[in-house]
Structures are given as C-alpha cells and as structure tokens.
C-alpha atoms as a PDB file:
ATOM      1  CA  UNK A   1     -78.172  12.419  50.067  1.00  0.00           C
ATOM      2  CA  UNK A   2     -78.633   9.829  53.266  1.00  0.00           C
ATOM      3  CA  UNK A   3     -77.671   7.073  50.314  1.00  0.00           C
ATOM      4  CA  UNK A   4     -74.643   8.829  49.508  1.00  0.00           C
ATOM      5  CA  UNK A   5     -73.256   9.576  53.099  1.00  0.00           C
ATOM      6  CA  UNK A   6     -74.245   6.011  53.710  1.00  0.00           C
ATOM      7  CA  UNK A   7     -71.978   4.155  51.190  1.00  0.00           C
ATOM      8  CA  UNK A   8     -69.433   6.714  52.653  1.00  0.00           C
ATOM      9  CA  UNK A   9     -69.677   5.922  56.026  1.00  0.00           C
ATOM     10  CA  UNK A  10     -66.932   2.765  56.053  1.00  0.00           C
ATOM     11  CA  UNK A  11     -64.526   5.173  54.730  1.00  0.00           C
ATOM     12  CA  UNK A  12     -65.207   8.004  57.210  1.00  0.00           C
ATOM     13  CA  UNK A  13     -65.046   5.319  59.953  1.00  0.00           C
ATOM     14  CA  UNK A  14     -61.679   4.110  58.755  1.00  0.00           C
ATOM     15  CA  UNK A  15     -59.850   7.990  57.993  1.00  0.00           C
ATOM     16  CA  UNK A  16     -61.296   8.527  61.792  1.00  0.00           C
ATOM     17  CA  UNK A  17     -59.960   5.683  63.146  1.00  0.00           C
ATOM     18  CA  UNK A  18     -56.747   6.576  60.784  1.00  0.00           C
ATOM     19  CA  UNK A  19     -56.435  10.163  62.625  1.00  0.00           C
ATOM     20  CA  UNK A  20     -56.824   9.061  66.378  1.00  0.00           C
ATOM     21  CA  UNK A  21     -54.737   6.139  66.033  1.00  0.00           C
ATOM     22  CA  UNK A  22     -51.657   8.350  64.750  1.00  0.00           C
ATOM     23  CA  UNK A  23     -52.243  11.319  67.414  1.00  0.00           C
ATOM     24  CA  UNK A  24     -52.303   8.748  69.944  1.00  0.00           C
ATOM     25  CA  UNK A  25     -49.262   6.814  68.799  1.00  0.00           C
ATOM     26  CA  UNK A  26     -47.747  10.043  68.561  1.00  0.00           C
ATOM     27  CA  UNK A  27     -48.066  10.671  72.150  1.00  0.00           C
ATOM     28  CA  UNK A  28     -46.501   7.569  72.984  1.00  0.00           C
ATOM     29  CA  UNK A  29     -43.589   8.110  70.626  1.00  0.00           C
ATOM     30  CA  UNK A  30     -43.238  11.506  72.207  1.00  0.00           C
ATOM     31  CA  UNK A  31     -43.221   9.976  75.441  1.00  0.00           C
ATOM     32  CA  UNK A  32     -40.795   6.965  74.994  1.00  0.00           C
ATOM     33  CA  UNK A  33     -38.702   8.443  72.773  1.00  0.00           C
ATOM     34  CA  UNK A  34     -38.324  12.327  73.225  1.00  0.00           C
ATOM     35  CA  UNK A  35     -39.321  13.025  69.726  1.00  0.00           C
ATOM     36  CA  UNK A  36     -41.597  15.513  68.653  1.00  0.00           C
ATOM     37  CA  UNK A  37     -41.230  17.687  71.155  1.00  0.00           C
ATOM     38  CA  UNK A  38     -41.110  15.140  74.217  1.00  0.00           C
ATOM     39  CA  UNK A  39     -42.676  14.776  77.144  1.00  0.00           C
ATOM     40  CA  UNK A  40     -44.414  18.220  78.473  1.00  0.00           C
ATOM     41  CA  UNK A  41     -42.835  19.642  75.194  1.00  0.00           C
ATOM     42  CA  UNK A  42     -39.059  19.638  76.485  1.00  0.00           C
ATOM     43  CA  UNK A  43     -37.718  16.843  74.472  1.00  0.00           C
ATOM     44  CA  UNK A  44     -37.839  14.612  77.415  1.00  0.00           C
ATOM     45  CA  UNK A  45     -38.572  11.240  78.078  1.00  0.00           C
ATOM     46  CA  UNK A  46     -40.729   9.398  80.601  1.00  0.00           C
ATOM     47  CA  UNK A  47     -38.201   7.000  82.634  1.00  0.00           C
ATOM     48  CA  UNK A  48     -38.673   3.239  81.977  1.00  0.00           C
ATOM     49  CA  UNK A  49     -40.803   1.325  84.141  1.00  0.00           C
ATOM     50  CA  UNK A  50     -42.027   4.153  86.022  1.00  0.00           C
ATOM     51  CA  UNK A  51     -46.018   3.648  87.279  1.00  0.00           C
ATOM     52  CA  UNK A  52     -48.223   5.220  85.765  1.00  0.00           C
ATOM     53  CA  UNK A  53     -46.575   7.198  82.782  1.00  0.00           C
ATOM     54  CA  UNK A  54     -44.372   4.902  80.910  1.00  0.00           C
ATOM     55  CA  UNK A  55     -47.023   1.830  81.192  1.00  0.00           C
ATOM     56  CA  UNK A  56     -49.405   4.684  79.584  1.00  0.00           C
ATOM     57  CA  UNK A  57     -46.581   5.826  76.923  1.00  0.00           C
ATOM     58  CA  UNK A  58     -46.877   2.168  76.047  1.00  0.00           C
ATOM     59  CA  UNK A  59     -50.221   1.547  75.481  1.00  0.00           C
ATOM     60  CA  UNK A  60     -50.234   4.837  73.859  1.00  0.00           C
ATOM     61  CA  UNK A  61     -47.841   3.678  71.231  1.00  0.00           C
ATOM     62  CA  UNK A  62     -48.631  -0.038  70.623  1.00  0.00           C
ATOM     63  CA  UNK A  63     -52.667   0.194  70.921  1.00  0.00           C
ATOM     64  CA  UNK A  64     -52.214   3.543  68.853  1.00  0.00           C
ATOM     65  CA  UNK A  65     -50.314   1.487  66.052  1.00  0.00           C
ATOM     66  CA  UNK A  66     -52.828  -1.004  66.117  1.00  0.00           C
ATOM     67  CA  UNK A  67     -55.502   1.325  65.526  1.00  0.00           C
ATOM     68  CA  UNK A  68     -53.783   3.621  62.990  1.00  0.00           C
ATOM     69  CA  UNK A  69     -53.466  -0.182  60.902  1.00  0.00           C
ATOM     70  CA  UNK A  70     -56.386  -1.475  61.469  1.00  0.00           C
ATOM     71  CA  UNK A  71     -55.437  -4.519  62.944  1.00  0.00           C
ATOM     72  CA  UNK A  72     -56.892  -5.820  66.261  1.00  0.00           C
ATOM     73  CA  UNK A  73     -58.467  -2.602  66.024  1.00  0.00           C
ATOM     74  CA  UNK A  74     -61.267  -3.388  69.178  1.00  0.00           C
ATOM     75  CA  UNK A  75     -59.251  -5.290  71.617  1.00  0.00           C
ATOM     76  CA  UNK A  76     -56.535  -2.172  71.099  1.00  0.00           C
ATOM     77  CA  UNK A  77     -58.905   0.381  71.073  1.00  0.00           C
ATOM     78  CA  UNK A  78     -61.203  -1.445  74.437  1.00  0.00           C
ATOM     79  CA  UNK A  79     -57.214  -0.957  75.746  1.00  0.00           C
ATOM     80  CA  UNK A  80     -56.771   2.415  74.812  1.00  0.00           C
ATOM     81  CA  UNK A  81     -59.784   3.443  76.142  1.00  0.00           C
ATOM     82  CA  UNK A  82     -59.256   1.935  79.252  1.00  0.00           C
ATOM     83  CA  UNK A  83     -56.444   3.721  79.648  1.00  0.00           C
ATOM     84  CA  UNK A  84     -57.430   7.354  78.876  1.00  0.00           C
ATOM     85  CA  UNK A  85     -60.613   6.792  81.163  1.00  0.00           C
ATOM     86  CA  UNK A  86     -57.960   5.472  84.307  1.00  0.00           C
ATOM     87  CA  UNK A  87     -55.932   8.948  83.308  1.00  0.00           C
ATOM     88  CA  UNK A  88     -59.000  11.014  83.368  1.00  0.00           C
ATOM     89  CA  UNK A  89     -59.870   9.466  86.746  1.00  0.00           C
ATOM     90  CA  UNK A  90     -56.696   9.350  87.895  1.00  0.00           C
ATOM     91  CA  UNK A  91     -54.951  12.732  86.950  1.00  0.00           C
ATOM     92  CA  UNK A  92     -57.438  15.207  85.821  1.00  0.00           C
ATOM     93  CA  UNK A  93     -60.674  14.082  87.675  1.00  0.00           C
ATOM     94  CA  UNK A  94     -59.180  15.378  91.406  1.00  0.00           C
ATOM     95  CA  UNK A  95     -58.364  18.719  90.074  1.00  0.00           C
ATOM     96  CA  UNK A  96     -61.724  19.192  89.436  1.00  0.00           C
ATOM     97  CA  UNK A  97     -65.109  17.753  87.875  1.00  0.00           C
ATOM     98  CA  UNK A  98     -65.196  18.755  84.573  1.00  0.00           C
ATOM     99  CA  UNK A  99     -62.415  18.670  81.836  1.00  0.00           C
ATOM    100  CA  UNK A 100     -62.709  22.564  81.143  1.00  0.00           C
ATOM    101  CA  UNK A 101     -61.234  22.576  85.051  1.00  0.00           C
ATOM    102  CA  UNK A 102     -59.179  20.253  85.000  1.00  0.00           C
ATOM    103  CA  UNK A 103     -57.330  19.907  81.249  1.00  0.00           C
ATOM    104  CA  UNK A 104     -58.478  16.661  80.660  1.00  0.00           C
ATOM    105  CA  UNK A 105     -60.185  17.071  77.529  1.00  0.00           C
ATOM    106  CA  UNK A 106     -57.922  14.894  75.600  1.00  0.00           C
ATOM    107  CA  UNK A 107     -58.150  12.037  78.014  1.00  0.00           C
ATOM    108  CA  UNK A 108     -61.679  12.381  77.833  1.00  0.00           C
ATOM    109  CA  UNK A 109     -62.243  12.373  74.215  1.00  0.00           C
ATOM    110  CA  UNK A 110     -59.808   9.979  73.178  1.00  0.00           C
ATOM    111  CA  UNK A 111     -61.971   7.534  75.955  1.00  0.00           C
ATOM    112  CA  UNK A 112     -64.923   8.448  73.917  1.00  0.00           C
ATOM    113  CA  UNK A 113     -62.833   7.908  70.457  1.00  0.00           C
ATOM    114  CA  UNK A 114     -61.620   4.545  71.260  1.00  0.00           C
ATOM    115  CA  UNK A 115     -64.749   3.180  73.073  1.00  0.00           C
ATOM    116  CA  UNK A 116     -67.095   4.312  69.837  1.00  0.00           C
ATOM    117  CA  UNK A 117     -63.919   2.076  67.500  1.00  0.00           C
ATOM    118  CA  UNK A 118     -64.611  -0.654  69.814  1.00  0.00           C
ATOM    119  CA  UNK A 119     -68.310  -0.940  69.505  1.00  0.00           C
ATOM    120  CA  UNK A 120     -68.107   0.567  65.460  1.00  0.00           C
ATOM    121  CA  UNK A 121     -64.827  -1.782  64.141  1.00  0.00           C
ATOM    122  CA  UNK A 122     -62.563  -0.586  61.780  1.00  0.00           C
ATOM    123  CA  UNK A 123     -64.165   0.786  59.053  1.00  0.00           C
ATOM    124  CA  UNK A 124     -62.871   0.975  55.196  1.00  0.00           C
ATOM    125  CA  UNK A 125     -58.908   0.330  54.892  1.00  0.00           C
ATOM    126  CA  UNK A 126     -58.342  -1.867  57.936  1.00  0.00           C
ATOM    127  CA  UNK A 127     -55.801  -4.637  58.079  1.00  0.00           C
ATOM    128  CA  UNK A 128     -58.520  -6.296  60.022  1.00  0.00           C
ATOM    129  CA  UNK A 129     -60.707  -6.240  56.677  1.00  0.00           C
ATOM    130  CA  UNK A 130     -57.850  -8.840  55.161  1.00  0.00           C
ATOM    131  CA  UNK A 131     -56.733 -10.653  58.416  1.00  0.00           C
ATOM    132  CA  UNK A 132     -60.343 -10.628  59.834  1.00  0.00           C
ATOM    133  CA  UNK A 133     -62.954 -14.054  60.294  1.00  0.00           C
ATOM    134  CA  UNK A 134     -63.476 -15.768  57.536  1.00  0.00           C
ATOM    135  CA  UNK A 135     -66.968 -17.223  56.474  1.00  0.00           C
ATOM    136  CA  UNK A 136     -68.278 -20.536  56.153  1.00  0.00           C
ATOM    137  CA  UNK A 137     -67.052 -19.944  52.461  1.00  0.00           C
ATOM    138  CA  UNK A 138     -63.556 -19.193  53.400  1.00  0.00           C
ATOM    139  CA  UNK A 139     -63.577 -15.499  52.622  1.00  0.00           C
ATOM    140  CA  UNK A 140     -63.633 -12.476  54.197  1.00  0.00           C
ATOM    141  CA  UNK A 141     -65.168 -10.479  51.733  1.00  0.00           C
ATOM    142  CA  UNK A 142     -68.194 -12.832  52.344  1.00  0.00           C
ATOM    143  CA  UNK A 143     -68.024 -12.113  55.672  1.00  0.00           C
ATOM    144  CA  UNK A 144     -68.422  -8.247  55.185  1.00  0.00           C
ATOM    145  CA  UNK A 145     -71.357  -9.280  53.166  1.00  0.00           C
ATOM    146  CA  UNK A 146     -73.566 -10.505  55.812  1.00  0.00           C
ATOM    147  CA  UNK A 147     -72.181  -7.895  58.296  1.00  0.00           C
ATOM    148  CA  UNK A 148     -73.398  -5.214  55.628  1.00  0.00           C
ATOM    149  CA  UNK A 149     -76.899  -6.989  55.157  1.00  0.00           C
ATOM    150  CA  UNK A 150     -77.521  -7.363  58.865  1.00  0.00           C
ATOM    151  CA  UNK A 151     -76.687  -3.248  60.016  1.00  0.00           C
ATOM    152  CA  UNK A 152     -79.134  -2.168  56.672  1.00  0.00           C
ATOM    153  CA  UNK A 153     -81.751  -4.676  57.630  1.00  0.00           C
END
C-alpha cells in the first residue's frame, strides 16, 4: 500500500497545487475584476492602486496563475505566502488570536498551502517539469531522476 501511495504522491502534489492555485487566482479575479461575485460578494471591485487590497488582488491573481501552471511555482508560492501571512497579521490577527475569532482561516491556510509548495515544488503536471534545470546531460527528465533517487535514498 505505502508503494502505491508513494508512486502517487507527484500527482497528488500537483492536483493540490492545481486546486489552491485556481481558488486563489479566483480571489484575485474576483477582486480586480468584479467577477464571480466580486469583492465581499457584491460584484464590486477593489479600486486600483489602493494599499493594501489591490496590491493583494494582484498577487492573488498572478502568483495564483503561476501556481495553478506550474511554472515558477516556489518563488510564486514563497510570494503568495507572504502575502496571506501579512493579511493574517495585518487584518485578522487584531480582532483576535485565533482564526476561529477572527475569520482568518483562509489567510491562514492558504499561508500554510503555499509555504508547504515552496518547500515540496510542483509535483506531477507542472510547467516547471518542462521549463525546469536541465542536467549535465541537457535534460530535464534526467534531472527528475536524481531528484527522485536522492528523496528515496
């Protein structure tokens, strides 16, 4: 059984970093854009250049892209998390200790999300997988290889 959920584990990696990259770039569509039900839900949008919201929408939709693809996927997701742990601090945190009190959950667990991407990579279906360094050989697949070899050592 281990074996099995072992050889799956690239792919779970990649469909999780699949799922919070979307939500998150949803936010920041949402946001910037007024679309899917806007900002606070009222089809709003979040005024350009205003501090901190529409810097946040921003990250929110380009790091969240960039995650959702694969591509870049720990620099935008060190970004990401950055900015949901500034939120948390920022926003939620003075209303009270602990999310339960003060509804910042999501800020809190995307943090989490996007600091485990940044120390995990990608995982399975990544742009970074085609894009990413290339070995002494020239490939990436060779690459992978000794990645592979070195976490199963």
């Amino acid at each position: 059984m281990s074996t099995r959920l072992n050889k799956a584990q690239p792919y779970a990696l990649g469909l999780f970093r699949i799922v919070v990259g979307l939500l998150f770039t949803c936010h920041g569509a949402a946001s910037l854009f007024g679309v899917l039900g806007g900002t606070g839900g009222s089809g709003g949008t979040i005024p350009a250049g205003t501090w901190p919201g529409w810097y946040a929408a921003v990250i929110e939709l380009v790091a969240g892209a960039l995650v959702l693809v694969g591509l870049g996927t720990r620099s935008a997701a060190f970004i990401a998390s950055g900015s949901m742990a500034y939120a948390y601090f920022t926003v939620h945190q003075p209303e009270g200790l602990f999310p339960l009190q003060n509804s910042g959950e999501g800020s809190a667990l995307y943090c989490w999300a996007f600091l485990l991407l940044v120390f995990t990579g990608p995982g399975a279906l990544a742009l970074d997988r085609v894009f990413g360094p290339r070995s002494e050989n020239g490939t990436a697949q060779d690459e992978r290889k000794e990645q592979t070899a070195a976490v199963t050592a």
